[in-house]
Protein backbone atom coordinates (compact mmCIF):
# COMPACT_ATOMS: atom_id res chain seq x y z
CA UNK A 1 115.50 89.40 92.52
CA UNK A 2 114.26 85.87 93.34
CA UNK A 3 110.30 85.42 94.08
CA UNK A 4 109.59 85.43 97.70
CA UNK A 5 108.64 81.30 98.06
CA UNK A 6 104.93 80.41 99.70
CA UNK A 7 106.83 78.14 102.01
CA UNK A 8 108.99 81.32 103.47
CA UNK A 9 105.78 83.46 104.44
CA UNK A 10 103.80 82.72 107.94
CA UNK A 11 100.82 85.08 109.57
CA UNK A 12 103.15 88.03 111.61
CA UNK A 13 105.41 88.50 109.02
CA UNK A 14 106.76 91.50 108.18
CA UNK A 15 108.07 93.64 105.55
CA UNK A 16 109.60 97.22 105.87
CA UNK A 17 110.05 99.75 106.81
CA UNK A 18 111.08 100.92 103.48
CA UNK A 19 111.39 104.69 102.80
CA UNK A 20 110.56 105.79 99.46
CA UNK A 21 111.64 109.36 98.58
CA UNK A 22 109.83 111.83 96.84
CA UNK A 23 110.90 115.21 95.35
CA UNK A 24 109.22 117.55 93.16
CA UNK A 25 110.91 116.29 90.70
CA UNK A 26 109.17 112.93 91.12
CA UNK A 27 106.20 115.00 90.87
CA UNK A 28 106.70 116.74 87.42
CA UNK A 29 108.12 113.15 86.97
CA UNK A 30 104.31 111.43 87.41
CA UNK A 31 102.35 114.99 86.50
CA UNK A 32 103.83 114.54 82.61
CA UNK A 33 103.13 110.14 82.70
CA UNK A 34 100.02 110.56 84.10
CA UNK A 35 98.18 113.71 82.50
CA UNK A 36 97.97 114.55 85.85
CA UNK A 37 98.73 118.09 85.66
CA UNK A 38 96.89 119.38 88.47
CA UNK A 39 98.34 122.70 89.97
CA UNK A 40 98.07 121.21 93.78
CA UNK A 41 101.43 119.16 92.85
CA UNK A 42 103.47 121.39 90.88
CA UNK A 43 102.55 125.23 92.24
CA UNK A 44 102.90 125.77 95.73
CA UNK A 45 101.13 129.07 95.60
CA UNK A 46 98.07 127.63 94.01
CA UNK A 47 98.30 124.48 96.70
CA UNK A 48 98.22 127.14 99.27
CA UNK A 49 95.74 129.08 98.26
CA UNK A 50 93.08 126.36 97.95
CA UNK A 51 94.03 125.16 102.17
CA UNK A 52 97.21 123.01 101.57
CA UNK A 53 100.12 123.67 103.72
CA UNK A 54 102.19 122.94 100.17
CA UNK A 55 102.02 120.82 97.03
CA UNK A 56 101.23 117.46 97.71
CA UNK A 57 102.32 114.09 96.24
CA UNK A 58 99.28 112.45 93.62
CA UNK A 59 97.66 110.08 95.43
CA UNK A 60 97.81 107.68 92.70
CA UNK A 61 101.19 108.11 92.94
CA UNK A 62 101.57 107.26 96.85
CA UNK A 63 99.13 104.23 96.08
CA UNK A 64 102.11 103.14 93.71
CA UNK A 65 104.98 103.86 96.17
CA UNK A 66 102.97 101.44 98.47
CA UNK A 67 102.56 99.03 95.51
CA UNK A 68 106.04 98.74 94.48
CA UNK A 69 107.00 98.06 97.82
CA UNK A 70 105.17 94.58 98.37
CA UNK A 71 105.76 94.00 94.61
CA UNK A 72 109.89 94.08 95.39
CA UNK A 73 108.67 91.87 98.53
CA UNK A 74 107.37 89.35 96.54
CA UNK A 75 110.20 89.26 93.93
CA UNK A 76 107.58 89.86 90.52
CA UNK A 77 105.39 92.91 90.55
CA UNK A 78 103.24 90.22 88.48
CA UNK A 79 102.24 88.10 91.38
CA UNK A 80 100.55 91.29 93.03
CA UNK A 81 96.42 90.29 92.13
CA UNK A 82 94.98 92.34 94.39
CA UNK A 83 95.57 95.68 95.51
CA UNK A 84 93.41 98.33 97.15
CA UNK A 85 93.24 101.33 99.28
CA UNK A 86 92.00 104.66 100.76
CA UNK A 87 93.78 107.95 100.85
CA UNK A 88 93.66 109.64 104.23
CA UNK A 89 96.25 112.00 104.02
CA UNK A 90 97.93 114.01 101.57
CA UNK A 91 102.15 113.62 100.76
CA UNK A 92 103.26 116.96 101.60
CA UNK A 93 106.60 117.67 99.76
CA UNK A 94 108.57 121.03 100.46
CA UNK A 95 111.37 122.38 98.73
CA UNK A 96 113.78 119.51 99.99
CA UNK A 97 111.37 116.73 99.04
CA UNK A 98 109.32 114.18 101.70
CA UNK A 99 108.99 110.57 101.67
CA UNK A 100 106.91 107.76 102.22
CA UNK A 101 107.85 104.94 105.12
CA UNK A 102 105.83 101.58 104.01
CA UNK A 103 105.72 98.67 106.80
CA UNK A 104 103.44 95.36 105.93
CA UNK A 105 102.32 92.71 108.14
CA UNK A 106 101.41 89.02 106.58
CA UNK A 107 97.66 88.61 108.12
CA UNK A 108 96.50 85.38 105.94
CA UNK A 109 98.55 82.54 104.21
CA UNK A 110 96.37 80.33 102.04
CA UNK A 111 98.17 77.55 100.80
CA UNK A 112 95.43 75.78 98.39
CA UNK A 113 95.73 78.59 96.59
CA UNK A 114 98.71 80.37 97.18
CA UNK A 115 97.23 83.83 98.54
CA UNK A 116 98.87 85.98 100.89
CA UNK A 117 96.90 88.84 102.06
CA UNK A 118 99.08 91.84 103.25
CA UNK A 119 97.90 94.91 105.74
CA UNK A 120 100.13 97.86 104.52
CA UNK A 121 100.83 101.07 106.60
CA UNK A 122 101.66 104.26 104.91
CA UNK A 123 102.73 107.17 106.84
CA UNK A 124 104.73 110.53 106.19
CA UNK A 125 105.49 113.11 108.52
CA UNK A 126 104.39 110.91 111.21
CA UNK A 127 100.80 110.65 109.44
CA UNK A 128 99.05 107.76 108.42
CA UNK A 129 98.39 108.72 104.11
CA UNK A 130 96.59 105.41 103.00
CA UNK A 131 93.93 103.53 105.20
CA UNK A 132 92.67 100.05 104.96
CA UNK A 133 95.54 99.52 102.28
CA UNK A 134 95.69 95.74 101.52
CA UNK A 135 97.72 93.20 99.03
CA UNK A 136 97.23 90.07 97.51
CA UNK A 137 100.12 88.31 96.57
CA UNK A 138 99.73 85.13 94.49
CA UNK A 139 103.31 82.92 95.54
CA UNK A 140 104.32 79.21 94.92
């Protein structure tokens, strides 16, 4: 994949949608890299008996889904330098696995020093999952 060029980017841009699947098989997946082995993503019976509607995705893990996304829009998960977030909703993934839908919006081109700041929006099921979710892209 070539990196995304500083001269291709203006303010309004966008980038997505892009849907990124998850199963619980992603789950196990991220619950055995991460140490991560917290019953809310792997036991539905325990996720429902502390309030959830089912096991939920890791947070971390959604943060990453975002990440990768504007890392494959910039061409070199390298020139991501700043990335940041809040988590305002859990991934809820049944049986037959959820997903994530990631759209961007360019809201600042510097071109002294080659920044691009990018507004993400993360939503599943209709439901906004990270808030105030922002990249900064470093790009010649």
């Amino acid at each position: 994949m070539a990196v995304r060029s500083l001269a291709s980017v203006a303010v309004g841009d966008t980038l997505g949608p892009v849907t990124v699947p998850v199963t619980r098989g992603t789950l196990v997946a991220y619950a055995n890299a991460s140490g991560d082995q917290n019953p809310i993503h792997q036991d539905e019976d325990f996720a429902r008996s502390v309030g959830l509607p089912d096991v939920i995705a890791h947070g971390m893990w959604t943060m990453g889904a975002a990440g990768t996304v504007v890392a494959e829009w910039a061409g070199d998960a390298g020139r991501v330098v700043e990335y940041g977030t809040r988590f305002t909703k859990p991934v809820v993934v049944p049986v037959g696995g959820g997903e994530v839908v990631v759209e961007g919006t360019v809201k600042a081109v510097d071109a002294e020093t080659g920044r691009v700041t990018v507004d993400l929006t993360a939503t599943s099921e209709g439901q906004k999952v990270l808030g105030r979710c922002v990249a900064v892209v470093r790009l010649d």
